[in-house]
Protein backbone atom coordinates (compact mmCIF):
# COMPACT_ATOMS: atom_id res chain seq x y z
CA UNK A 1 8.14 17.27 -10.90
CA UNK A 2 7.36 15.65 -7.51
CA UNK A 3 6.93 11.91 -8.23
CA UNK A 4 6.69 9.30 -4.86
CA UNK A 5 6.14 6.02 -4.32
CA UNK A 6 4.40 4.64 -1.92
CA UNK A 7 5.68 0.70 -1.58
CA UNK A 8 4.25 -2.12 0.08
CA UNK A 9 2.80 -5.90 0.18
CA UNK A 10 -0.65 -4.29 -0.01
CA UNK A 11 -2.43 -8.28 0.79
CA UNK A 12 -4.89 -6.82 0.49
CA UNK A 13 -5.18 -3.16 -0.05
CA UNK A 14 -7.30 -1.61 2.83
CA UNK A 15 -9.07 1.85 3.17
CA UNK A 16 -6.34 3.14 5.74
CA UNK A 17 -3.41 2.22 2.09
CA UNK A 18 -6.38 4.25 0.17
CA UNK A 19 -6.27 7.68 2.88
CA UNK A 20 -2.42 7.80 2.80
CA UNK A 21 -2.90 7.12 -1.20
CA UNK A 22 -5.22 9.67 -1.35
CA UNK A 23 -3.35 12.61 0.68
CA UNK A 24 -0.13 12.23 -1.17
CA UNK A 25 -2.04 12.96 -4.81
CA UNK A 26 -2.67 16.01 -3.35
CA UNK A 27 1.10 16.62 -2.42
CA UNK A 28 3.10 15.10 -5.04
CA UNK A 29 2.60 15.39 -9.07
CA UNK A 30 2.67 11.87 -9.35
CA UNK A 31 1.83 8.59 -7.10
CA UNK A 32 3.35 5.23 -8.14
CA UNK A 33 1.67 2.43 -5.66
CA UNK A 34 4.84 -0.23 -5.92
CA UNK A 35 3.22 -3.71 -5.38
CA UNK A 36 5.94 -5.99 -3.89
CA UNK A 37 6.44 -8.98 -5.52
CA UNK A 38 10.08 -10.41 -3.42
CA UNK A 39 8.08 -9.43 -0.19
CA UNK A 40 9.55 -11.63 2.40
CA UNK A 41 5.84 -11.86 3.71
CA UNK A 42 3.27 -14.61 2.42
CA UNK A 43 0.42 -13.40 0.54
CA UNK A 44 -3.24 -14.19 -0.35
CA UNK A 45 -3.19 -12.87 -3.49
CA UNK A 46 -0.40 -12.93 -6.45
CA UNK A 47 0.93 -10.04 -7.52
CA UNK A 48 -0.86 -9.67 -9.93
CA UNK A 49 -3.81 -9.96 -8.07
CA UNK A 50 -3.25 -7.20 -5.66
CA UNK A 51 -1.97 -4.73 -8.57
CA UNK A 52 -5.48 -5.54 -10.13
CA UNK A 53 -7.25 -4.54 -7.13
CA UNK A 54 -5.39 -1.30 -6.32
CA UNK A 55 -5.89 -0.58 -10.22
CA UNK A 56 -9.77 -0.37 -9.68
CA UNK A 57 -9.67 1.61 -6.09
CA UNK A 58 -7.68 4.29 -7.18
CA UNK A 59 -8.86 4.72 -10.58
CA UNK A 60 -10.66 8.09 -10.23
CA UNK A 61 -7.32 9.55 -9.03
CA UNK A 62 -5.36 10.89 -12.58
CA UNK A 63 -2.39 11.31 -10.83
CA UNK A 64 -1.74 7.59 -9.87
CA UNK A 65 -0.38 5.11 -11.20
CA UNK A 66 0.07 1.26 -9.85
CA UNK A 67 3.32 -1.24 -10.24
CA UNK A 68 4.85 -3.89 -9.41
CA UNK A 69 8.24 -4.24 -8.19
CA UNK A 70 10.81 -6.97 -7.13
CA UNK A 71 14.29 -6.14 -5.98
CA UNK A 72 15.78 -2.83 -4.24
CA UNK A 73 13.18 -0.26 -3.94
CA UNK A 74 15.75 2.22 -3.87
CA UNK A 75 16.60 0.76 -7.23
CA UNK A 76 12.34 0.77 -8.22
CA UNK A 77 12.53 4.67 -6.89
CA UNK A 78 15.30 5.69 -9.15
CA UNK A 79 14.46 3.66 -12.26
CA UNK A 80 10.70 5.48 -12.45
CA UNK A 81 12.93 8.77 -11.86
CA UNK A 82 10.69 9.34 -8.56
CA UNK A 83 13.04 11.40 -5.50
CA UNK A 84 9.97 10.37 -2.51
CA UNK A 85 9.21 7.32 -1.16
CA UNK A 86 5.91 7.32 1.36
CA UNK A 87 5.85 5.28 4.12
CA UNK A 88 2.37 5.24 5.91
CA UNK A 89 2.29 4.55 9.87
CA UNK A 90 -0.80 3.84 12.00
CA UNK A 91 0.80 3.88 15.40
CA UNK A 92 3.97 4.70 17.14
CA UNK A 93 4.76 1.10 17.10
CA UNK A 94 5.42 1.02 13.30
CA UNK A 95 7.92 4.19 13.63
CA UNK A 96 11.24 1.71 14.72
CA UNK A 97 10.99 -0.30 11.65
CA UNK A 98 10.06 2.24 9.05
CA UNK A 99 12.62 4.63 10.64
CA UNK A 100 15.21 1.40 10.21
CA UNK A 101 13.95 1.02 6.48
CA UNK A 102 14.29 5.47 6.06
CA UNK A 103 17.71 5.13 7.25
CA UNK A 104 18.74 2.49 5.23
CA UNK A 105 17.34 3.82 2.12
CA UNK A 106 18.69 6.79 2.65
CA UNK A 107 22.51 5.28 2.64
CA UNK A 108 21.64 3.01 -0.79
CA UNK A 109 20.42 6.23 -1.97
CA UNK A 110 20.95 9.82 -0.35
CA UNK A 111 18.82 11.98 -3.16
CA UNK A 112 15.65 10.23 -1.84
CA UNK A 113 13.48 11.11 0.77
CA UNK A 114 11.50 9.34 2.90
CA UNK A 115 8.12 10.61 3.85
CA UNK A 116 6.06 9.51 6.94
CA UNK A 117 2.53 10.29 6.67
CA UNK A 118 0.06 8.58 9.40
CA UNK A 119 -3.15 7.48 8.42
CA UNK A 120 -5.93 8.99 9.83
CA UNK A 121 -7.50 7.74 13.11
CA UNK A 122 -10.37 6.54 11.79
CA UNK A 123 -8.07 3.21 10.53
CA UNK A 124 -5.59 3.98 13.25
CA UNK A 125 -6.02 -0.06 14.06
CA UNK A 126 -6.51 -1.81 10.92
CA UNK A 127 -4.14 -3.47 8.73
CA UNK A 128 -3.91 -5.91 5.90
CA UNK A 129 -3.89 -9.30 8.73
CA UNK A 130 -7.04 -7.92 10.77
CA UNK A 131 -9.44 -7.78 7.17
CA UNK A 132 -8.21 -11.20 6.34
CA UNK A 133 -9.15 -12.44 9.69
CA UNK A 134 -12.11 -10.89 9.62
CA UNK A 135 -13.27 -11.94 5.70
CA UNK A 136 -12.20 -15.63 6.94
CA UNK A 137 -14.76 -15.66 9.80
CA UNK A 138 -17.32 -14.33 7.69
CA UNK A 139 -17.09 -11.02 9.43
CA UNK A 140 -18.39 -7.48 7.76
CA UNK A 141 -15.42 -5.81 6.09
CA UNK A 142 -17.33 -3.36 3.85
CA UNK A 143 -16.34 -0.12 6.12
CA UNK A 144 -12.87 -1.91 5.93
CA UNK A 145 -11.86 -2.18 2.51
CA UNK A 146 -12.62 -0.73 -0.99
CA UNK A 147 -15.34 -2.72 -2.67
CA UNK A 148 -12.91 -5.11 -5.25
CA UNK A 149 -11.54 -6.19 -1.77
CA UNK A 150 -14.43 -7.41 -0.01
CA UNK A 151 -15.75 -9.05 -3.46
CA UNK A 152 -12.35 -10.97 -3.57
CA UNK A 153 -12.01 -11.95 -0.36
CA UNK A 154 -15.62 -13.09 0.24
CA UNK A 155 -15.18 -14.99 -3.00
CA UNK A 156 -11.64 -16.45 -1.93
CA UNK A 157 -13.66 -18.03 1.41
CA UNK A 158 -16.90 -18.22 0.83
CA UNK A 159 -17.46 -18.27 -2.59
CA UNK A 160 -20.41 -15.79 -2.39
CA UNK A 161 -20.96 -12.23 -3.95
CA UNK A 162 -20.60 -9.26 -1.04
């Protein structure tokens, strides 16, 4: 059985998370989306929070199934008996640091692969930092994010409905 995980911060989860989610159920047998809890970054939403969201935008997909996770991933990776982990990339700029982060996974832990897959161009530019800019200044983020997302974060700042 192929099972992957695909690990990240995911503050918040964005429709280019959702493609590379999407692509790898059709790949593997089963998806776990690893929330990070330790992430050194600092988040808008708990934990909690974010595992909540990505809960209700992938639940039409059988095949996946959402955590959270604090500590090694390599540790995570082995403990839900997965042998993939899925790193998603936008841009050529990303491909130093998650090549650093394959490499170094690969030495804590040689029976797991790493798997690049790049979203498609469509969200080529966006990440987690752009939505929350643009939910902050009242921007449109409905083409941006699944529809939990722009309900929380237009909540979060403006207390309004999207």
């Amino acid at each position: 059985m192929k099972i992957a995980v695909y690990p990240g911060s995911f503050d918040p989860i964005t429709n280019g998370h959702l493609n590379i989610i999407e692509r790898t159920t059709k790949i593997v047998d089963k998806l776990i989306v690893a929330v990070a809890v330790d992430s050194k970054k600092s988040t808008l939403f708990s934990a909690q929070e974010r595992t909540d969201m990505i809960k209700e935008a992938t639940k039409d997909l059988e095949n996946v199934k959402v955590l959270s996770f604090s500590g090694l991933l390599t540790d995570f990776v082995r403990k839900n008996k997965a042998n993939i982990i899925i790193r998603g990339m936008r841009a050529i700029s990303d491909f130093e640091h998650e090549s650093q982060l394959a490499l170094m996974n690969k030495r804590l832990a040689p029976e797991i692969e790493t798997i690049f897959m790049v979203t498609c161009s469509t969200y080529s530019y966006l990440n987690s930092s752009i939505v929350k800019e643009i939910a902050s200044l009242n921007g449109n983020i409905s083409q941006l994010v699944p529809e939990i997302v722009e309900k929380k974060l237009n909540t979060l700042f403006f207390n309004k409905k999207a």
